[in-house]
C-alpha atoms as a PDB file:
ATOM      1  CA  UNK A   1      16.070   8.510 -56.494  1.00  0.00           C
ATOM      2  CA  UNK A   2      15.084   7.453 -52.538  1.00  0.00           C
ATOM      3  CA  UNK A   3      16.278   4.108 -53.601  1.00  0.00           C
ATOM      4  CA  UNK A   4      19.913   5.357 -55.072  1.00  0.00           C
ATOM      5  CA  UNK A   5      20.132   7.321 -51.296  1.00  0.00           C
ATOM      6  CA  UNK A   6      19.967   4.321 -49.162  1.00  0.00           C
ATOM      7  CA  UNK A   7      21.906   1.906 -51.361  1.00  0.00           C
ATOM      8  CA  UNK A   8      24.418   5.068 -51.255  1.00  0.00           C
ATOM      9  CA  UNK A   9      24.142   5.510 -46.940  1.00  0.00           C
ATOM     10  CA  UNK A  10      24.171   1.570 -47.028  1.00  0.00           C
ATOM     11  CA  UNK A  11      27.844   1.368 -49.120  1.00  0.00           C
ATOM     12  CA  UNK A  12      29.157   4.615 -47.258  1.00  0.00           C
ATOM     13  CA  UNK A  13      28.455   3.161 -43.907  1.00  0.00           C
ATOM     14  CA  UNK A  14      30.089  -0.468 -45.053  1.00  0.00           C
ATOM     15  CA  UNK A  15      32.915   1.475 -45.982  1.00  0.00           C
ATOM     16  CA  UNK A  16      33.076   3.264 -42.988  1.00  0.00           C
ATOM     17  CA  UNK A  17      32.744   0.669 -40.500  1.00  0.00           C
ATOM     18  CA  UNK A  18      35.229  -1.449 -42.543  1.00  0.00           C
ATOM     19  CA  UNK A  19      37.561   1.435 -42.499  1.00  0.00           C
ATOM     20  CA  UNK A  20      37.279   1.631 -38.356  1.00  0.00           C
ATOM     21  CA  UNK A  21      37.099  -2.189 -37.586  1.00  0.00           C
ATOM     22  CA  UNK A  22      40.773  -2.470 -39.916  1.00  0.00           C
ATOM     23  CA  UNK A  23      41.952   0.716 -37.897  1.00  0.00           C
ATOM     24  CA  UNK A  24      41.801  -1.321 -34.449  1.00  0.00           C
ATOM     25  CA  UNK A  25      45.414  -2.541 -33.965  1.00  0.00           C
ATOM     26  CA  UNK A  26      44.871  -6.130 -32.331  1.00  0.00           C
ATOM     27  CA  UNK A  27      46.446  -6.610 -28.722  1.00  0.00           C
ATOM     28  CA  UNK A  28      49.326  -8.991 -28.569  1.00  0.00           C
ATOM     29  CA  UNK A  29      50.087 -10.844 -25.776  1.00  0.00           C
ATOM     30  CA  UNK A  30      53.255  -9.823 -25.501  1.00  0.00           C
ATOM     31  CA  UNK A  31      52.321  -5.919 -25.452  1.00  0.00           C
ATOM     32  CA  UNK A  32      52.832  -4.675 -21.849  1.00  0.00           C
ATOM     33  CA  UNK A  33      49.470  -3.040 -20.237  1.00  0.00           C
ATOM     34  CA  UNK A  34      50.321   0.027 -18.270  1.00  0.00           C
ATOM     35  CA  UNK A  35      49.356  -0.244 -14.742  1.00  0.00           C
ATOM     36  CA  UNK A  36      49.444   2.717 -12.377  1.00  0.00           C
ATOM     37  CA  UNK A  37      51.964   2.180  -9.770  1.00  0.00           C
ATOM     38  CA  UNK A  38      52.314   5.742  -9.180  1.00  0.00           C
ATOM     39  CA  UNK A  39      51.595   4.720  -5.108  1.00  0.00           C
ATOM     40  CA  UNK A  40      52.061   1.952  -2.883  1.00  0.00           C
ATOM     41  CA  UNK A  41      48.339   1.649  -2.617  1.00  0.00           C
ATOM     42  CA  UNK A  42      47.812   1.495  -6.144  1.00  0.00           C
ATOM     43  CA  UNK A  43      50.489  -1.159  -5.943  1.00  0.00           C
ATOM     44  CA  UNK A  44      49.241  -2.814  -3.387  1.00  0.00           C
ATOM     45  CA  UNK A  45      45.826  -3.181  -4.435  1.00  0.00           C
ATOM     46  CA  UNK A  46      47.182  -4.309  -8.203  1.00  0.00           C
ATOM     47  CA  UNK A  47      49.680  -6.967  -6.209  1.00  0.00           C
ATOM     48  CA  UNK A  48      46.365  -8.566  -4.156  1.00  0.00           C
ATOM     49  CA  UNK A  49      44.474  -8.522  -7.587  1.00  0.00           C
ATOM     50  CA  UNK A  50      47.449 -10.917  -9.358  1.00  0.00           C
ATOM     51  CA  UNK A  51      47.362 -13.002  -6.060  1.00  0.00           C
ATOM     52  CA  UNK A  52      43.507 -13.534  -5.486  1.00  0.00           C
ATOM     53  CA  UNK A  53      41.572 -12.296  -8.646  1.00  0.00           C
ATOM     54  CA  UNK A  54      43.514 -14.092 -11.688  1.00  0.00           C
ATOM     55  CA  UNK A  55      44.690 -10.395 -12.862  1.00  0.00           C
ATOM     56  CA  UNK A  56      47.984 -11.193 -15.284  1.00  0.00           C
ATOM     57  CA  UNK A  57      48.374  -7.933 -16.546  1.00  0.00           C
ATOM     58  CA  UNK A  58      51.140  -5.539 -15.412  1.00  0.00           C
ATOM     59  CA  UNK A  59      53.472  -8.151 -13.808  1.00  0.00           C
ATOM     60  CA  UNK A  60      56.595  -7.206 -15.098  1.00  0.00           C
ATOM     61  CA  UNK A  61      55.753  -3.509 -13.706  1.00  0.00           C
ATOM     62  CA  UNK A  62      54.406  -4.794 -10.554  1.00  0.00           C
ATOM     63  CA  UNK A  63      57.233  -7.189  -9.813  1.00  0.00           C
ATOM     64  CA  UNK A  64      60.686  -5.785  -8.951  1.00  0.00           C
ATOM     65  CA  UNK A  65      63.998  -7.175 -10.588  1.00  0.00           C
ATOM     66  CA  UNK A  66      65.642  -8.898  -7.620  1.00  0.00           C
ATOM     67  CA  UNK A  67      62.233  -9.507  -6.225  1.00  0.00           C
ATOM     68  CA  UNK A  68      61.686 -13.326  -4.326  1.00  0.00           C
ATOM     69  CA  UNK A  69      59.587 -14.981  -2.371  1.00  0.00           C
ATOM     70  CA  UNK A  70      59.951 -17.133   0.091  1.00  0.00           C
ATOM     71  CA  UNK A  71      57.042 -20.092   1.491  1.00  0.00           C
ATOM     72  CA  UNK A  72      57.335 -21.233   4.680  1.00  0.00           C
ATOM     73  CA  UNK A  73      56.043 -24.780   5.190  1.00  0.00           C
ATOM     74  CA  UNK A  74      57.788 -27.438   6.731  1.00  0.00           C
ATOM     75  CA  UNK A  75      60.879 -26.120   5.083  1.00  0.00           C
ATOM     76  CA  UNK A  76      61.347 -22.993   3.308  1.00  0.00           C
ATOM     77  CA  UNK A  77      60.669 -22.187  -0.739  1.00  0.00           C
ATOM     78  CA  UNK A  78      62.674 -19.678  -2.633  1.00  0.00           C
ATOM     79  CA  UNK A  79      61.261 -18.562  -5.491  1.00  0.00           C
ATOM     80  CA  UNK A  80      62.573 -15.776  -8.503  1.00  0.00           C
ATOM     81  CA  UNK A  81      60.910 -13.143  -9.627  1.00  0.00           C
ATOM     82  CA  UNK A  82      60.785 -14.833 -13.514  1.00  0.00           C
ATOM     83  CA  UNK A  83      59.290 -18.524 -11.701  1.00  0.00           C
ATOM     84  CA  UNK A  84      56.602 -16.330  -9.902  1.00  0.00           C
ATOM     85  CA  UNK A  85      55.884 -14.369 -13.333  1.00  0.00           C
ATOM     86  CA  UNK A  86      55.418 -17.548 -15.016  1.00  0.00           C
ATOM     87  CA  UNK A  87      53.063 -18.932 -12.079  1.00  0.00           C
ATOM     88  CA  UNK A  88      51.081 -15.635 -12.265  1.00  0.00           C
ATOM     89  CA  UNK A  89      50.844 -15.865 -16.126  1.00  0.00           C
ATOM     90  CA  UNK A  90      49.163 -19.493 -15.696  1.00  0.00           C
ATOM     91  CA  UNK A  91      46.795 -18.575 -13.156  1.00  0.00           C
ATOM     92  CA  UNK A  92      45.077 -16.619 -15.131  1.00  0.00           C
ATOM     93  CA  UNK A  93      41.243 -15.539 -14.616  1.00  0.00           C
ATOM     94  CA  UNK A  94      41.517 -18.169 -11.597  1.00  0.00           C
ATOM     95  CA  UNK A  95      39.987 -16.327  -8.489  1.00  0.00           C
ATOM     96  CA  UNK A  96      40.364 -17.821  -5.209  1.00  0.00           C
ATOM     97  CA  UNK A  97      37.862 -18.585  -2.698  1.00  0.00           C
ATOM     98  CA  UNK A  98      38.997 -16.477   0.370  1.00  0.00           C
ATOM     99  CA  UNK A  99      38.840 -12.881   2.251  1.00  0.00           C
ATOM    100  CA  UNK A 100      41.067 -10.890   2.405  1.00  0.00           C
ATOM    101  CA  UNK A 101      42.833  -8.982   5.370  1.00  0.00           C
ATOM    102  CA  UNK A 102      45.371  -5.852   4.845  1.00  0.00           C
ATOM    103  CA  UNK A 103      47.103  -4.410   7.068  1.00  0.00           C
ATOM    104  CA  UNK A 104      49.893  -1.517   6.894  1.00  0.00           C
ATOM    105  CA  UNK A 105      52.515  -2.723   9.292  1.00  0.00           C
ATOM    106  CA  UNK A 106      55.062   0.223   7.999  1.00  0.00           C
ATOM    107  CA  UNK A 107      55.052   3.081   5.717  1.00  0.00           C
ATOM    108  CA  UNK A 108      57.662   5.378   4.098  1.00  0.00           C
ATOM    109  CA  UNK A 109      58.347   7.596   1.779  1.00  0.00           C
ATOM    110  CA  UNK A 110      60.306   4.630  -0.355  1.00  0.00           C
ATOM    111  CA  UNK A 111      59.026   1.413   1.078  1.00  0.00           C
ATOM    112  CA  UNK A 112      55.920  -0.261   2.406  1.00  0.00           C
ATOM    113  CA  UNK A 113      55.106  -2.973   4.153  1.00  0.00           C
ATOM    114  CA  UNK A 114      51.879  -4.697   4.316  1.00  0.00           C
ATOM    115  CA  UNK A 115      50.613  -7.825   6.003  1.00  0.00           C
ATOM    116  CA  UNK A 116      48.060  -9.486   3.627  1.00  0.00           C
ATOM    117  CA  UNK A 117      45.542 -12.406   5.328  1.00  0.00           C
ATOM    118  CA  UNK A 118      43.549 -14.954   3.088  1.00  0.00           C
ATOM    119  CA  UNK A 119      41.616 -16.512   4.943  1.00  0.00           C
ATOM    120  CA  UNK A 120      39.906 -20.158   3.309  1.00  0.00           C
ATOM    121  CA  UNK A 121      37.777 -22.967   4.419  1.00  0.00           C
ATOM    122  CA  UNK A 122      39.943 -24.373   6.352  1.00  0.00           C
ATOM    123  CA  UNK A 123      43.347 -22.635   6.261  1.00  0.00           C
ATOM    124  CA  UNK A 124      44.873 -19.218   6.083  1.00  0.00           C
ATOM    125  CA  UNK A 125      47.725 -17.802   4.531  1.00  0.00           C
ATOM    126  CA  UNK A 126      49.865 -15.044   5.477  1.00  0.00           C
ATOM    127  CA  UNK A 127      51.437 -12.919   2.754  1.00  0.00           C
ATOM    128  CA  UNK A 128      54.481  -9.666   4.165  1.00  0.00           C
ATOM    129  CA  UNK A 129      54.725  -8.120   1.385  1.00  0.00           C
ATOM    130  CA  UNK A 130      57.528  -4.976   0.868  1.00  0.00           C
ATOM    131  CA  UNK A 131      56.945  -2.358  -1.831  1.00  0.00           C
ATOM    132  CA  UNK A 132      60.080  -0.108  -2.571  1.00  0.00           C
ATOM    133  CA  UNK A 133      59.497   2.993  -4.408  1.00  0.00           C
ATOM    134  CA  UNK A 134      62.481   3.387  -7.439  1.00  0.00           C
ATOM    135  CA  UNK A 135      62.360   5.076 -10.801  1.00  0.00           C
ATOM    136  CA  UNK A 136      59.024   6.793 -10.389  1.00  0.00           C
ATOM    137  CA  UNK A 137      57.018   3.438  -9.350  1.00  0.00           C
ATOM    138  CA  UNK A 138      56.469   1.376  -6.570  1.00  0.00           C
ATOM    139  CA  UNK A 139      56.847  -1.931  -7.108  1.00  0.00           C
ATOM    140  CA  UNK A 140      56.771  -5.569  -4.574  1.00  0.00           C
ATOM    141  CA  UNK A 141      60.324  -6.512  -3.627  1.00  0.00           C
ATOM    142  CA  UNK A 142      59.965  -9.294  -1.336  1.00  0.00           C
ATOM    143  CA  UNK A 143      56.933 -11.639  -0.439  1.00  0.00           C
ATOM    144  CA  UNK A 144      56.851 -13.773   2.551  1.00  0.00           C
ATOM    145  CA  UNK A 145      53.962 -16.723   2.755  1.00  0.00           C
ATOM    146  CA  UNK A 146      53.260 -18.644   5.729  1.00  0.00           C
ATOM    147  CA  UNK A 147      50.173 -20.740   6.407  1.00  0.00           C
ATOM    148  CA  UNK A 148      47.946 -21.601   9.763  1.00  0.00           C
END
């Protein structure tokens, strides 16, 4: 009889766990990941993640629809908000090697913008960054990159 009780637990917890492992709905890439936006900090923070830490998730929340940005280096870079997605999307996981600076140059109700510093080896980059606030969200608008 002890023997007909654990062969019995044994096949009921099989059956359970095969029940709960075919339950779990597999993430597709192309699912979007909510990320709270719900302030400009939250925003901001999420925007310096995508830029420094490799985060991809959340970038067609996090990026505006007439968003650009423009690089200033011996002659001026204008990129879309779909090329920078794409960019983004490749750098994935890649962190870079830097510290970071923020600084609030102006705040609003509806906009924000921040001055973000990397600061490498042997360079620095300079990031203005404007967050508007639409549709219950903030989201990056504009990105300006120059480097020292």
């Amino acid at each position: 009889m002890k023997g007909f009780v654990k062969t019995f637990t044994v096949a009921a917890l099989i059956a359970l766990s095969s029940v709960a492992m075919s339950a779990e709905k597999p993430v597709s890439k192309s699912e979007i990941v909510p990320v709270n936006l719900s302030t400009a900090e939250f925003a901001l923070q999420h925007y310096i993640a995508v830029t420094t830490a490799g985060a991809s998730f959340g970038l067609e929340q996090l990026f505006a629809q007439d968003f650009s940005q423009k690089i200033h280096t011996s002659t001026i870079h204008t990129y879309g908000r779909r090329a920078v997605i794409e960019c983004l999307n490749k750098q994935q996981g890649e962190i870079l090697n830097c510290k970071t600076q923020i600084k609030i140059v102006e705040k609003s109700g509806d906009y924000l913008i921040a001055k973000i510093v990397l600061k490498f080896d042997s360079f620095s980059m300079t990031d203005l960054v404007t967050l508007v606030y639409e549709s219950g969200s903030w989201q990056v608008s504009k990105s300006f990159h120059s480097y020292q």
